[in-house]
PDB file of N, CA and C in Angstrom:
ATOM      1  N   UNK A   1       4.190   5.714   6.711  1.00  0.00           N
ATOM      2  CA  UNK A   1       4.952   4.929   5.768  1.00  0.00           C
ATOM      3  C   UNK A   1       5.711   5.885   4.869  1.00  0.00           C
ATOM      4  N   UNK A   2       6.854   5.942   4.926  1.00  0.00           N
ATOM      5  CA  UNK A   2       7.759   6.516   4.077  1.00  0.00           C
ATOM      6  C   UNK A   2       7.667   6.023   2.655  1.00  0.00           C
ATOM      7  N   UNK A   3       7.517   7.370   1.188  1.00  0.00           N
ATOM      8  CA  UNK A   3       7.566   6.926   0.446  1.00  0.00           C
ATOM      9  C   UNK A   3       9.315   6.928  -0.575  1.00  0.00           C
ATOM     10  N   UNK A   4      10.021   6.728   0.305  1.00  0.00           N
ATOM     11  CA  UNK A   4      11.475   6.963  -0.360  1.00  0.00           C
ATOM     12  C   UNK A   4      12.479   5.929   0.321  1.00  0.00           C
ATOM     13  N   UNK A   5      11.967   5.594   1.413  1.00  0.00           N
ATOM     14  CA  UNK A   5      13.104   4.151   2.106  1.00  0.00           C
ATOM     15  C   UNK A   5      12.394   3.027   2.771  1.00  0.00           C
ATOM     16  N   UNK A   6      10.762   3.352   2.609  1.00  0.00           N
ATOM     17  CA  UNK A   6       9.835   1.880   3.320  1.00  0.00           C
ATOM     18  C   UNK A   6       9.946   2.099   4.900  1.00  0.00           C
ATOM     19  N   UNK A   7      10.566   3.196   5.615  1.00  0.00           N
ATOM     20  CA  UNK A   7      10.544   3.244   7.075  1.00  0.00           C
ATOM     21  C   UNK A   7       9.116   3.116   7.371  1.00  0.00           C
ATOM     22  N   UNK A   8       8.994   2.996   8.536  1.00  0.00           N
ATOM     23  CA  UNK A   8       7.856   3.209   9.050  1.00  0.00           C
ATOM     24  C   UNK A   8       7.768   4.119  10.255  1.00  0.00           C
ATOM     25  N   UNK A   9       6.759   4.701  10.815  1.00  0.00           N
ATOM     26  CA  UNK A   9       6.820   5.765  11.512  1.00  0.00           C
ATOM     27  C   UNK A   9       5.160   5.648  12.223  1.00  0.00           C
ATOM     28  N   UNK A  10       5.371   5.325  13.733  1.00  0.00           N
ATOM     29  CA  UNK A  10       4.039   5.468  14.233  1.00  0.00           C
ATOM     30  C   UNK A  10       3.906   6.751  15.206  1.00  0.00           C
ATOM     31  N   UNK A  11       2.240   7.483  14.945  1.00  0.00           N
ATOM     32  CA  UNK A  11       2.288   8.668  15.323  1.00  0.00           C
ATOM     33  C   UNK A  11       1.024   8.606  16.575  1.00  0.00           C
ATOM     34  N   UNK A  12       1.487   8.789  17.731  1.00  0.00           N
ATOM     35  CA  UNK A  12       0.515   9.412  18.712  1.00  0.00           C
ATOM     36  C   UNK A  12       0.241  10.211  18.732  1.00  0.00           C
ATOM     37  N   UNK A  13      -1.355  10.896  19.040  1.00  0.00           N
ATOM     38  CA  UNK A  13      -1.536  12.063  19.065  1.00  0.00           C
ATOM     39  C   UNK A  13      -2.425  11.817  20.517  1.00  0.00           C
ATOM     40  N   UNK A  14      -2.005  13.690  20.638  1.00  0.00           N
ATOM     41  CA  UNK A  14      -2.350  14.135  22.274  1.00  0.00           C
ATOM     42  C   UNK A  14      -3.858  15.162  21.678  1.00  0.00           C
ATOM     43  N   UNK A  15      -4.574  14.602  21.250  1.00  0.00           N
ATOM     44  CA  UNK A  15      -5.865  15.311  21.032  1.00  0.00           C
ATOM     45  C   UNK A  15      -6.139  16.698  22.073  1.00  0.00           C
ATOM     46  N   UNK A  16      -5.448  16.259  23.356  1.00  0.00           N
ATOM     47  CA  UNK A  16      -5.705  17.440  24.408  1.00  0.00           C
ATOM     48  C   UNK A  16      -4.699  18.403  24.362  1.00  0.00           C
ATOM     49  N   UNK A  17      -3.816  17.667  24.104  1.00  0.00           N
ATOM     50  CA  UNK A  17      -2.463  18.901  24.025  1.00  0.00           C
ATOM     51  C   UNK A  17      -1.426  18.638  22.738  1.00  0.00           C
ATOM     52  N   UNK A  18      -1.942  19.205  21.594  1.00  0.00           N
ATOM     53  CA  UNK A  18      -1.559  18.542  20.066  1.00  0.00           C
ATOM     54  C   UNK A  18       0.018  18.858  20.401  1.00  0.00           C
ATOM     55  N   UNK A  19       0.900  19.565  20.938  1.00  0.00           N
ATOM     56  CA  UNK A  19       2.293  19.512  20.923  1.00  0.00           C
ATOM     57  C   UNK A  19       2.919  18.755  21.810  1.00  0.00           C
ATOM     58  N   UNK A  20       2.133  18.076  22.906  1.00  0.00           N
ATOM     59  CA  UNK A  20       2.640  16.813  23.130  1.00  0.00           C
ATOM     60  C   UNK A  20       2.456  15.394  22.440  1.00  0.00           C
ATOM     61  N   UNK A  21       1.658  15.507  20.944  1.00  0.00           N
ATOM     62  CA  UNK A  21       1.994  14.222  20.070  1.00  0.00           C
ATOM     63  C   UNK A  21       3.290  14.034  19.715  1.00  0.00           C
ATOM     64  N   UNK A  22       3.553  13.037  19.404  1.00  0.00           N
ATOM     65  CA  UNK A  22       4.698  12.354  18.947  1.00  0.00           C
ATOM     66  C   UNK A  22       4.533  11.071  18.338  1.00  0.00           C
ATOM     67  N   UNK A  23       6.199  11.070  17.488  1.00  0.00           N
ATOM     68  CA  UNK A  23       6.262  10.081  16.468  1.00  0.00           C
ATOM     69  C   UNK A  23       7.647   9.500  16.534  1.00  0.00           C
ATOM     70  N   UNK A  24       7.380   7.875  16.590  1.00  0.00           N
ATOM     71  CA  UNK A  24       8.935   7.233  16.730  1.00  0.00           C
ATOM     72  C   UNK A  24       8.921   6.265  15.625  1.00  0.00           C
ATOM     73  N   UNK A  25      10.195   5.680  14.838  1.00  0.00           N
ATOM     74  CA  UNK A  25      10.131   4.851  14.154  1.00  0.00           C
ATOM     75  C   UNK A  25      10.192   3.694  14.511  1.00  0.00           C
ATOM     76  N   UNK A  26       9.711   3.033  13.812  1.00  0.00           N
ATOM     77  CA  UNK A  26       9.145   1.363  13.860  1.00  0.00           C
ATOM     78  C   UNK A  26      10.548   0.627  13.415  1.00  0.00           C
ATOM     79  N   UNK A  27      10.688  -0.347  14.062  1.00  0.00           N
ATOM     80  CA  UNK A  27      12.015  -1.404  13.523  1.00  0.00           C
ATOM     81  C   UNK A  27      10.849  -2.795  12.971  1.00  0.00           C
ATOM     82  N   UNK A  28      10.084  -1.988  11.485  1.00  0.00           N
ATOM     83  CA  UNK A  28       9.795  -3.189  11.001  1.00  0.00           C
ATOM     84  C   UNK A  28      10.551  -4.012  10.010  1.00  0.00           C
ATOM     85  N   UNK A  29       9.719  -5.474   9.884  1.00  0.00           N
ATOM     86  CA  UNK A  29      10.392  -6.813   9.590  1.00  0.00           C
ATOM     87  C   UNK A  29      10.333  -6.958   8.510  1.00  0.00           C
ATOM     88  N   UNK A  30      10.290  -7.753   7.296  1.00  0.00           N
ATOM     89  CA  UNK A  30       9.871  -8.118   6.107  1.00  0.00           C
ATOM     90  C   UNK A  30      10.806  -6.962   5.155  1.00  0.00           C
ATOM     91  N   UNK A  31      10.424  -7.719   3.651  1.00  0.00           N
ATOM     92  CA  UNK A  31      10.912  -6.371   2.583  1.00  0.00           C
ATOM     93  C   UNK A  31       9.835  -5.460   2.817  1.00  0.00           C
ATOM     94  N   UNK A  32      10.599  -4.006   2.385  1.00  0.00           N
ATOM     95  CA  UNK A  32       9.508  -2.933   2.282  1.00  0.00           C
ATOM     96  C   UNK A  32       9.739  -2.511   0.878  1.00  0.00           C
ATOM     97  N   UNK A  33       8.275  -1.777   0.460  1.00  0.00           N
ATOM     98  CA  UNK A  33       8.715  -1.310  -0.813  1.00  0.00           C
ATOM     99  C   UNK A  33       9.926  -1.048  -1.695  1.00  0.00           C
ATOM    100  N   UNK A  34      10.035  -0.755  -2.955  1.00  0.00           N
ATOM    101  CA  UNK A  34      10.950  -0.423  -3.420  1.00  0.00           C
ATOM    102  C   UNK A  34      10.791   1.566  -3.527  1.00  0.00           C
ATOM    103  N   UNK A  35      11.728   2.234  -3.506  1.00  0.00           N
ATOM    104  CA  UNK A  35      11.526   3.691  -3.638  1.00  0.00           C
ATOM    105  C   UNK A  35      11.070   4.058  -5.056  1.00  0.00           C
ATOM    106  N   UNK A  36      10.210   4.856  -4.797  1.00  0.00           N
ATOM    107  CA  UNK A  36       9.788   5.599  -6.427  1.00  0.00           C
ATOM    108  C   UNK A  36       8.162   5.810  -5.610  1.00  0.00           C
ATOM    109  N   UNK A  37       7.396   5.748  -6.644  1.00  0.00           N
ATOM    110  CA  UNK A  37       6.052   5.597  -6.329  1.00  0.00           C
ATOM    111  C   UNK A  37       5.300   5.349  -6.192  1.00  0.00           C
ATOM    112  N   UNK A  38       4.365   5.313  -5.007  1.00  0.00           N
ATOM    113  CA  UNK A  38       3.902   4.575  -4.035  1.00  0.00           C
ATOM    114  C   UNK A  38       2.317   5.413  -3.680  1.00  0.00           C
ATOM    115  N   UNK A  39       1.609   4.504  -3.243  1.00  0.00           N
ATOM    116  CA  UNK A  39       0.250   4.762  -2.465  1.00  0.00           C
ATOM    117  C   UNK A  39      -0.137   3.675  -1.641  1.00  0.00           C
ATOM    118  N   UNK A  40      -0.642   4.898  -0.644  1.00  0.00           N
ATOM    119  CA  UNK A  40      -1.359   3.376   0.210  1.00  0.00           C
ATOM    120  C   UNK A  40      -2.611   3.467   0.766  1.00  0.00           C
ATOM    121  N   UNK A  41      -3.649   2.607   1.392  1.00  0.00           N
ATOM    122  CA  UNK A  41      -4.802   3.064   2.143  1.00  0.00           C
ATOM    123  C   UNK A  41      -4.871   1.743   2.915  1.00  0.00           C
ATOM    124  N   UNK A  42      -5.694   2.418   3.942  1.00  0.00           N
ATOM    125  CA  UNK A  42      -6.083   1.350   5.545  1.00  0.00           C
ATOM    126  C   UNK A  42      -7.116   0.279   4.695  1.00  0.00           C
ATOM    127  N   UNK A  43      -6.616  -0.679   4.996  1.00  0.00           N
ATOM    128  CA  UNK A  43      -7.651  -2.275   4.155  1.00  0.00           C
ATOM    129  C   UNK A  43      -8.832  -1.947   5.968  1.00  0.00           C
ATOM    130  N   UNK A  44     -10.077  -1.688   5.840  1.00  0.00           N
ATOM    131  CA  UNK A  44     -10.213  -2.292   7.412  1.00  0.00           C
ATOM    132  C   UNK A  44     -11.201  -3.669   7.738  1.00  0.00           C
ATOM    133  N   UNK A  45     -11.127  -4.274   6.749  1.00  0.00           N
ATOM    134  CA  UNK A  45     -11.253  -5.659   6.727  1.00  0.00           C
ATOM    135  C   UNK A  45      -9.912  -6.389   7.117  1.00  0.00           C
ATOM    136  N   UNK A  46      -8.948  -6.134   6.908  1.00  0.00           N
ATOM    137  CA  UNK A  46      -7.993  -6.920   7.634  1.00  0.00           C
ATOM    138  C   UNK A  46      -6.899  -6.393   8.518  1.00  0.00           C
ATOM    139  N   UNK A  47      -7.531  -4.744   8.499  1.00  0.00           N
ATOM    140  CA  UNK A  47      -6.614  -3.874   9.663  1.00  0.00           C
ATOM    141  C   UNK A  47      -5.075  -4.077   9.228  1.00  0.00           C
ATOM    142  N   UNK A  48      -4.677  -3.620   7.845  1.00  0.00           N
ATOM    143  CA  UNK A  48      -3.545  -3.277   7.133  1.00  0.00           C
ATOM    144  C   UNK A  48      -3.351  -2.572   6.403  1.00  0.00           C
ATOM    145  N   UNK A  49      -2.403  -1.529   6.134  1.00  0.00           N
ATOM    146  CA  UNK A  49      -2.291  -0.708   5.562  1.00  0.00           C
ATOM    147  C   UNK A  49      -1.269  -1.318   3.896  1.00  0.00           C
ATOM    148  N   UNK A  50      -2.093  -1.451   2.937  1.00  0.00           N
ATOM    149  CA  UNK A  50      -1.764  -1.995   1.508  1.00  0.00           C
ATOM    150  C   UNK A  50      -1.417  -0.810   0.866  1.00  0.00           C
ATOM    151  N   UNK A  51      -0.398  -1.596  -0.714  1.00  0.00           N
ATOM    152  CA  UNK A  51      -0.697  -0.468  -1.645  1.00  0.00           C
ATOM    153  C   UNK A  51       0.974  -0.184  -2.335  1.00  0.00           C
ATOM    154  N   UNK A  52       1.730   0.594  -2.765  1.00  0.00           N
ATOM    155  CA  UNK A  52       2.806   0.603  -3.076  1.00  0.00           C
ATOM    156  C   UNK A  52       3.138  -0.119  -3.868  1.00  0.00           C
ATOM    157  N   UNK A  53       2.174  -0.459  -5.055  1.00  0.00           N
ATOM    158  CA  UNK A  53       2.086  -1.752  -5.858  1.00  0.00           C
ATOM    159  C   UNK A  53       3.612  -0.607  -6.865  1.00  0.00           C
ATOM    160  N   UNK A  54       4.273  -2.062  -7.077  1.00  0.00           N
ATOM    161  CA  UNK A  54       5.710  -1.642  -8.112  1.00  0.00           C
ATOM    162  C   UNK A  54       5.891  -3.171  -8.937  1.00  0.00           C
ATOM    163  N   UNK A  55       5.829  -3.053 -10.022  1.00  0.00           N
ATOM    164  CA  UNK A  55       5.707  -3.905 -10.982  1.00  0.00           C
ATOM    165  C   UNK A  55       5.636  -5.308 -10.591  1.00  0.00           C
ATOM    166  N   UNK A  56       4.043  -4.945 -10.487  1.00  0.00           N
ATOM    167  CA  UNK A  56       2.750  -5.811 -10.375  1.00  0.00           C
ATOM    168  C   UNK A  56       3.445  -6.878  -8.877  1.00  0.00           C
ATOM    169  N   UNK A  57       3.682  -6.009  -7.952  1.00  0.00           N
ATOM    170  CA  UNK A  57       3.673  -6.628  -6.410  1.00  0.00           C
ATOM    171  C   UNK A  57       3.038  -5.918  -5.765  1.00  0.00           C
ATOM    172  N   UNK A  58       1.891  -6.261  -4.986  1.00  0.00           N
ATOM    173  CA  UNK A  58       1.263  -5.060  -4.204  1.00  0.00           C
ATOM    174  C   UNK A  58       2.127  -5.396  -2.412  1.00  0.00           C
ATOM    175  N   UNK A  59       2.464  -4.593  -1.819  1.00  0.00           N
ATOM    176  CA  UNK A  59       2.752  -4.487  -0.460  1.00  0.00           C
ATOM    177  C   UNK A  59       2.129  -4.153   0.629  1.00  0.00           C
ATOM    178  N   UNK A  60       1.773  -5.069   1.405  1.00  0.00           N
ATOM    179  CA  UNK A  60       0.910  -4.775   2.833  1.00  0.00           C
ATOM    180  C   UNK A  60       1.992  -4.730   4.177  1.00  0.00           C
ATOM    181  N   UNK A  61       1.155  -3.563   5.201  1.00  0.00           N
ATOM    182  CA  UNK A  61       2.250  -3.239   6.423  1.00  0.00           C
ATOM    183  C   UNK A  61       1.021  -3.590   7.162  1.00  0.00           C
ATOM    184  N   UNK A  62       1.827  -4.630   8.016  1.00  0.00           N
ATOM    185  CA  UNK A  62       0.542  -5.224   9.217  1.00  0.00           C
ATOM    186  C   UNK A  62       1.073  -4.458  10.886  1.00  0.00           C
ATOM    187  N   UNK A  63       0.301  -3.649  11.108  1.00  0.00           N
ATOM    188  CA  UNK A  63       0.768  -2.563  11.933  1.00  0.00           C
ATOM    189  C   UNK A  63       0.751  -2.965  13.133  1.00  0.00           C
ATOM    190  N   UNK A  64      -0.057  -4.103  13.253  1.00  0.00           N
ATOM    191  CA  UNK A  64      -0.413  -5.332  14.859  1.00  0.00           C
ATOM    192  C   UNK A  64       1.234  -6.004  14.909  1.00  0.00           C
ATOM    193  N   UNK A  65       1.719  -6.586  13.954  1.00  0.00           N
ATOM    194  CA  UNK A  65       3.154  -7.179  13.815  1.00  0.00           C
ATOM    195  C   UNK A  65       4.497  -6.698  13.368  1.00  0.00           C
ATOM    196  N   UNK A  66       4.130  -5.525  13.139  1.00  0.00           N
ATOM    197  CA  UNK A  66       5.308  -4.041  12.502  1.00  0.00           C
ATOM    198  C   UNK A  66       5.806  -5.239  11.417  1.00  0.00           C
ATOM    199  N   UNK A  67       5.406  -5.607  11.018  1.00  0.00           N
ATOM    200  CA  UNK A  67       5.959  -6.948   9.177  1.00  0.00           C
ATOM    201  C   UNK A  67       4.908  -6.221   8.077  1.00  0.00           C
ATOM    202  N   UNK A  68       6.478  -6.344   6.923  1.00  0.00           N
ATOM    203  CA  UNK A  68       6.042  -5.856   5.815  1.00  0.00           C
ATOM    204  C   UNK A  68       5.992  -7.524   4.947  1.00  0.00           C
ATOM    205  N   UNK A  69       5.241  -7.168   3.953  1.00  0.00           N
ATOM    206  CA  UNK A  69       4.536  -9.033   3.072  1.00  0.00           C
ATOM    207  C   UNK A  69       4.388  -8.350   1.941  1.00  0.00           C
ATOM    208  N   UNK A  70       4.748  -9.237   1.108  1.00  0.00           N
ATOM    209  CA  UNK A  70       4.873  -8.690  -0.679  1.00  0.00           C
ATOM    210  C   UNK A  70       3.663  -9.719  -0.968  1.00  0.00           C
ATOM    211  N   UNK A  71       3.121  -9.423  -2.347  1.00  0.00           N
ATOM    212  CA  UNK A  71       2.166 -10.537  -2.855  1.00  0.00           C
ATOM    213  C   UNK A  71       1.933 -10.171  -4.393  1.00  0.00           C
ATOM    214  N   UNK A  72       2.931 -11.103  -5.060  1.00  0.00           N
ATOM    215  CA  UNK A  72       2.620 -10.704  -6.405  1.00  0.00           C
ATOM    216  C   UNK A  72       1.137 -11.163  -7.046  1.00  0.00           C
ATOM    217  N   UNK A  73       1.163  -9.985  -7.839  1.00  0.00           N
ATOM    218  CA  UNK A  73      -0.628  -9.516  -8.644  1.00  0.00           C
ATOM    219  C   UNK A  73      -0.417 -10.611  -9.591  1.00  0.00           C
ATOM    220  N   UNK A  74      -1.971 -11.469  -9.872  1.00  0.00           N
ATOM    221  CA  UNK A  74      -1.974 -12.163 -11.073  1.00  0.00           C
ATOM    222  C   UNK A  74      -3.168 -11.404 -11.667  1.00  0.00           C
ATOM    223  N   UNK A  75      -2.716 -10.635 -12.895  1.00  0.00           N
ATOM    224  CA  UNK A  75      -3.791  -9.717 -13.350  1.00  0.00           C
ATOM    225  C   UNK A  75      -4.563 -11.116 -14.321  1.00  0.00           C
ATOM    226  N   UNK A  76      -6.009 -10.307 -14.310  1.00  0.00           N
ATOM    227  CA  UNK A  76      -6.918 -11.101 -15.041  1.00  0.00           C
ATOM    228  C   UNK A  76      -7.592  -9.873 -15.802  1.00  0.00           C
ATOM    229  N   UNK A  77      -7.243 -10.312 -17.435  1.00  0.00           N
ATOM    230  CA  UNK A  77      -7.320  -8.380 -18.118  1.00  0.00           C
ATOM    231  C   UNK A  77      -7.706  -9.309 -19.557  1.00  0.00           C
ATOM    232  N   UNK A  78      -8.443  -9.458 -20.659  1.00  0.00           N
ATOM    233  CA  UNK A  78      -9.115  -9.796 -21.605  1.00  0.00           C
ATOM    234  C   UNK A  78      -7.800  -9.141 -22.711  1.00  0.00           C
ATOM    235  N   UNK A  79      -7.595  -8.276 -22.277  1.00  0.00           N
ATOM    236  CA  UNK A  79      -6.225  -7.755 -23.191  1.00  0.00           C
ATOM    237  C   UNK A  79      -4.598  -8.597 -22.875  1.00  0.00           C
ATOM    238  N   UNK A  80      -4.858  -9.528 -21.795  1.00  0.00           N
ATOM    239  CA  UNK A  80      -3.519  -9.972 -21.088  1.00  0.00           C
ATOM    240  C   UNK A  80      -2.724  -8.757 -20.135  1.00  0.00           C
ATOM    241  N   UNK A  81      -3.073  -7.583 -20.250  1.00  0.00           N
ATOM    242  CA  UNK A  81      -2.476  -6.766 -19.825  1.00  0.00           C
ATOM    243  C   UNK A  81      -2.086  -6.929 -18.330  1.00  0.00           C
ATOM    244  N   UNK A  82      -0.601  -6.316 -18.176  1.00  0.00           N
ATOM    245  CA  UNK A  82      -0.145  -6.390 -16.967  1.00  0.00           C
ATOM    246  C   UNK A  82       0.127  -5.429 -15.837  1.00  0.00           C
ATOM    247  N   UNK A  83       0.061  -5.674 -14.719  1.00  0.00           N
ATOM    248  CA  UNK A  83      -0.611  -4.131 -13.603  1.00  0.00           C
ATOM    249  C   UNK A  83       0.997  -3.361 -13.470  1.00  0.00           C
ATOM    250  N   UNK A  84       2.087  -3.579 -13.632  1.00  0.00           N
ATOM    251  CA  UNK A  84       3.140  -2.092 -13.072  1.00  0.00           C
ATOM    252  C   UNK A  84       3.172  -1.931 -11.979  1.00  0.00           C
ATOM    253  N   UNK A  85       2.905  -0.374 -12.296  1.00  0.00           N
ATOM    254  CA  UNK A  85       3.315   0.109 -10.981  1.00  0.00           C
ATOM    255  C   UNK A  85       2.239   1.706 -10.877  1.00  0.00           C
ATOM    256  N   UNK A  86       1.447   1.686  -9.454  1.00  0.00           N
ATOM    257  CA  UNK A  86       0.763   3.013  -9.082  1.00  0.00           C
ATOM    258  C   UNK A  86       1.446   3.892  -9.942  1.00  0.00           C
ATOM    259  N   UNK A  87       0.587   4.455 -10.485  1.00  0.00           N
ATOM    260  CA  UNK A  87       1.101   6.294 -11.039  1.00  0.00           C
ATOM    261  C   UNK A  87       0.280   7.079  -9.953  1.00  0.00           C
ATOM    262  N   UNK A  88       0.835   8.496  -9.853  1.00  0.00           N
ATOM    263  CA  UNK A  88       0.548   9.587  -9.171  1.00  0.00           C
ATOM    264  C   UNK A  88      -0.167   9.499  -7.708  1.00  0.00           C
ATOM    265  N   UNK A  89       0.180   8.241  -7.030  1.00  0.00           N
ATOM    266  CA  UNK A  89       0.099   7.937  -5.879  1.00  0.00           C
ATOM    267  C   UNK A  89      -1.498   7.409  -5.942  1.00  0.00           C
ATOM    268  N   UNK A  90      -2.159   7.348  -6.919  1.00  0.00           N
ATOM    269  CA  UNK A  90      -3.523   7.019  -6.963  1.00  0.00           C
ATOM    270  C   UNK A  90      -3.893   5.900  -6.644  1.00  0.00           C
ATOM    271  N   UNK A  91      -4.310   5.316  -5.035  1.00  0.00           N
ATOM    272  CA  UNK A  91      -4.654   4.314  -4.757  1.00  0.00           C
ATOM    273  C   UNK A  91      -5.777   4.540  -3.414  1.00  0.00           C
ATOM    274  N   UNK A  92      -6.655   3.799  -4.062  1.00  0.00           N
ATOM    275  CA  UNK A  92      -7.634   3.681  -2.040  1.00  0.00           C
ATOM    276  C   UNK A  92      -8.288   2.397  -1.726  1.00  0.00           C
ATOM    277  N   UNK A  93      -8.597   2.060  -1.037  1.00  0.00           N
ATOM    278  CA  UNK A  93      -9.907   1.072  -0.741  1.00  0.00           C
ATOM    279  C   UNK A  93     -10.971   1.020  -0.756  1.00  0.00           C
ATOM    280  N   UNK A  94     -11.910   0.275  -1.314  1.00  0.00           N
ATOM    281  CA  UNK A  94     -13.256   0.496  -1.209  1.00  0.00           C
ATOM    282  C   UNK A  94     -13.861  -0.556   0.213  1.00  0.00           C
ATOM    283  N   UNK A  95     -14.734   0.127   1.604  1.00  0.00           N
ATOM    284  CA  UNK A  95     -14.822  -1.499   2.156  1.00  0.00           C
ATOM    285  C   UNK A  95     -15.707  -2.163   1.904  1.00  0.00           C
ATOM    286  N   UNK A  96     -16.571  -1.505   0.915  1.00  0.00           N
ATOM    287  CA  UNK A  96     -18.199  -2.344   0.562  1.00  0.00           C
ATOM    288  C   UNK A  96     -17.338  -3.267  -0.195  1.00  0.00           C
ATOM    289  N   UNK A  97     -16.537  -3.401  -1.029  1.00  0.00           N
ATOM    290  CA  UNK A  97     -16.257  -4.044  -2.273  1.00  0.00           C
ATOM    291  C   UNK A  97     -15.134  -5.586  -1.680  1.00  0.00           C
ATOM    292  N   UNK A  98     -14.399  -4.633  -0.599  1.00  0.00           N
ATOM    293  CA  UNK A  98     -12.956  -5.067  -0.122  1.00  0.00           C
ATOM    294  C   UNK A  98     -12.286  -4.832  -0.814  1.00  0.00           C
ATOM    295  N   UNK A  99     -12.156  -3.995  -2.041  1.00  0.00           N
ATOM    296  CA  UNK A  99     -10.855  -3.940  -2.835  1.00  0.00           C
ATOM    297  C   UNK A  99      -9.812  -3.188  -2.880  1.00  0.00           C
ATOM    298  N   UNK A 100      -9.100  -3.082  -3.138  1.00  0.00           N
ATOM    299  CA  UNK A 100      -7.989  -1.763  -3.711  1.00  0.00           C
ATOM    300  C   UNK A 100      -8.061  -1.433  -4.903  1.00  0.00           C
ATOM    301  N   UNK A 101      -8.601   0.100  -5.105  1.00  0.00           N
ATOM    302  CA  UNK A 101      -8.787   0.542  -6.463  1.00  0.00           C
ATOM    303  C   UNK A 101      -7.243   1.744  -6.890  1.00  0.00           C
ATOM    304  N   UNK A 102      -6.699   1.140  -7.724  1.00  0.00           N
ATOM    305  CA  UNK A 102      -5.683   2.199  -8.163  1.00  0.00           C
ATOM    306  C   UNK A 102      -5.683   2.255  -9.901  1.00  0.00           C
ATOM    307  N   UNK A 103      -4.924   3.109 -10.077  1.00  0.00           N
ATOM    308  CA  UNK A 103      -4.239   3.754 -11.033  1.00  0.00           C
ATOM    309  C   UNK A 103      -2.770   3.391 -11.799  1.00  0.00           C
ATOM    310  N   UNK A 104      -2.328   2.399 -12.908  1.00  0.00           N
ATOM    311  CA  UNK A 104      -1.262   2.223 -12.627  1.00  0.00           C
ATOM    312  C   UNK A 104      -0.735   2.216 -14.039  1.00  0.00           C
ATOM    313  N   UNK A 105       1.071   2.415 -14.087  1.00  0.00           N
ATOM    314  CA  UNK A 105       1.478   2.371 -15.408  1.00  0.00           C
ATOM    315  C   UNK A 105       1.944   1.509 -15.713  1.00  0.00           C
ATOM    316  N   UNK A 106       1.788   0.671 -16.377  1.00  0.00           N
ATOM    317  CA  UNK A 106       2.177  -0.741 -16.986  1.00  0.00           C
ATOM    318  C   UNK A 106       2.235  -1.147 -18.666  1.00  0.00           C
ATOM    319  N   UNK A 107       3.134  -2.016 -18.732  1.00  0.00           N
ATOM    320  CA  UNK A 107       3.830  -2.559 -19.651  1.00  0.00           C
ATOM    321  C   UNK A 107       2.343  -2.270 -20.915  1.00  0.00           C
ATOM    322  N   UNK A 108       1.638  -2.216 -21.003  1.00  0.00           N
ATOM    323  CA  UNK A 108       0.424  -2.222 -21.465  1.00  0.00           C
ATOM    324  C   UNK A 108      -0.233  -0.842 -21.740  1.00  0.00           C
ATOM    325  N   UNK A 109      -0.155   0.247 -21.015  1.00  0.00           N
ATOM    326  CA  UNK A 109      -0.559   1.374 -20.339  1.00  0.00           C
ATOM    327  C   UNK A 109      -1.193   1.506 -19.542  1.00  0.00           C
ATOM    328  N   UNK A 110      -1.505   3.037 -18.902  1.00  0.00           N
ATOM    329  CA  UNK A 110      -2.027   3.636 -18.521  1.00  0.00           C
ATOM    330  C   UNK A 110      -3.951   2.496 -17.920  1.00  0.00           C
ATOM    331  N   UNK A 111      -4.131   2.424 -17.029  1.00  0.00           N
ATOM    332  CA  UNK A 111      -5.184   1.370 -16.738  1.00  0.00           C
ATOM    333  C   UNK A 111      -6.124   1.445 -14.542  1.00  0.00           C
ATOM    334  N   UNK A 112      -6.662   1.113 -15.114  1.00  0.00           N
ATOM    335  CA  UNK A 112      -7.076   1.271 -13.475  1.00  0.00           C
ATOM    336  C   UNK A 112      -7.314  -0.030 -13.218  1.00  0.00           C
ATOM    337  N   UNK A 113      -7.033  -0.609 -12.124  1.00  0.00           N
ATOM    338  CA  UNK A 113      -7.165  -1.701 -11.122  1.00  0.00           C
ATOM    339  C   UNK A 113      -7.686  -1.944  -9.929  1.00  0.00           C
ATOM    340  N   UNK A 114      -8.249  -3.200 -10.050  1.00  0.00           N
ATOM    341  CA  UNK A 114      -8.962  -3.297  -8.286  1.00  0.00           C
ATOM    342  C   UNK A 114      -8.573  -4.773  -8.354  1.00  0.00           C
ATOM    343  N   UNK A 115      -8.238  -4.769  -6.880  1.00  0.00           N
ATOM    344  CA  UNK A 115      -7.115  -5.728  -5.867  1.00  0.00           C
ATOM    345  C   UNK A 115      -7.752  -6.212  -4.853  1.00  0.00           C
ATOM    346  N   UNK A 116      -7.891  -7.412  -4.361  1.00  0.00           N
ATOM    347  CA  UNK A 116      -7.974  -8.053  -3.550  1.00  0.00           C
ATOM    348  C   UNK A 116      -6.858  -8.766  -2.723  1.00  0.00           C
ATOM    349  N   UNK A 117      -6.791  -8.002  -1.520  1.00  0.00           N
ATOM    350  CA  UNK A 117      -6.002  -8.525  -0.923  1.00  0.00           C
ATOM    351  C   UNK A 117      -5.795 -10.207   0.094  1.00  0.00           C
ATOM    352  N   UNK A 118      -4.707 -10.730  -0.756  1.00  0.00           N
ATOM    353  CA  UNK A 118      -5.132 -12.687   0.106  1.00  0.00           C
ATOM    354  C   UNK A 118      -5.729 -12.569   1.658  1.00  0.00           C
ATOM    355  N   UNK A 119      -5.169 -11.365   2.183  1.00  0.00           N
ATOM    356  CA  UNK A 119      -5.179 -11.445   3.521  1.00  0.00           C
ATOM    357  C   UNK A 119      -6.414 -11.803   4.598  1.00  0.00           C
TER     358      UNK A 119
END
């Protein structure tokens, strides 16, 4: 996943002969992120790669359907506070939890988040 134009890029690898891996781009569907900054990690509860959250939309790439799916965040924060956007690419999954735990800068500040994805 490109973090500057949302391309996508799938990579084979030749475990037996690493210079015959290769990588071609994907003609995926849907919006893709917006450029700036971005993180992502493998959900493997729903076998998608999430994350690239940009003021408070998180983005999933479903790699079975090469489609990109937006899903705006309804934060639930005792302060009202609202989620932004990933800082310093800080995002992963937990799978005990199912969540997405990131890092993000928002209208509010500086805050960490965990995400559940609808999917």
């Amino acid at each position: 996943l490109s973090m500057t134009d949302g391309s996508v890029r799938e990579l084979v690898l030749d475990r037996a002969n690493w210079g015959a891996s290769a990588s071609s781009l994907l003609a995926a569907d849907g919006l893709a992120p917006p450029d700036g900054e971005t993180g992502y990690a493998y959900d493997s509860r729903n076998q998608v790669i999430g994350g690239a959250v940009a003021d408070g939309t998180f983005h999933v790439f479903d790699p079975t359907t090469e489609t990109w799916c937006t899903d705006p965040m309804l934060a639930v924060s005792e302060e009202r506070a609202q989620v932004g956007t990933v800082a310093f690419h800080a995002l992963d999954y937990d799978p005990i939890d199912t969540v997405y735990v990131f890092l993000a800068d928002g209208p509010s500040g500086r805050r960490t988040w965990a995400y559940r994805w609808r999917g």
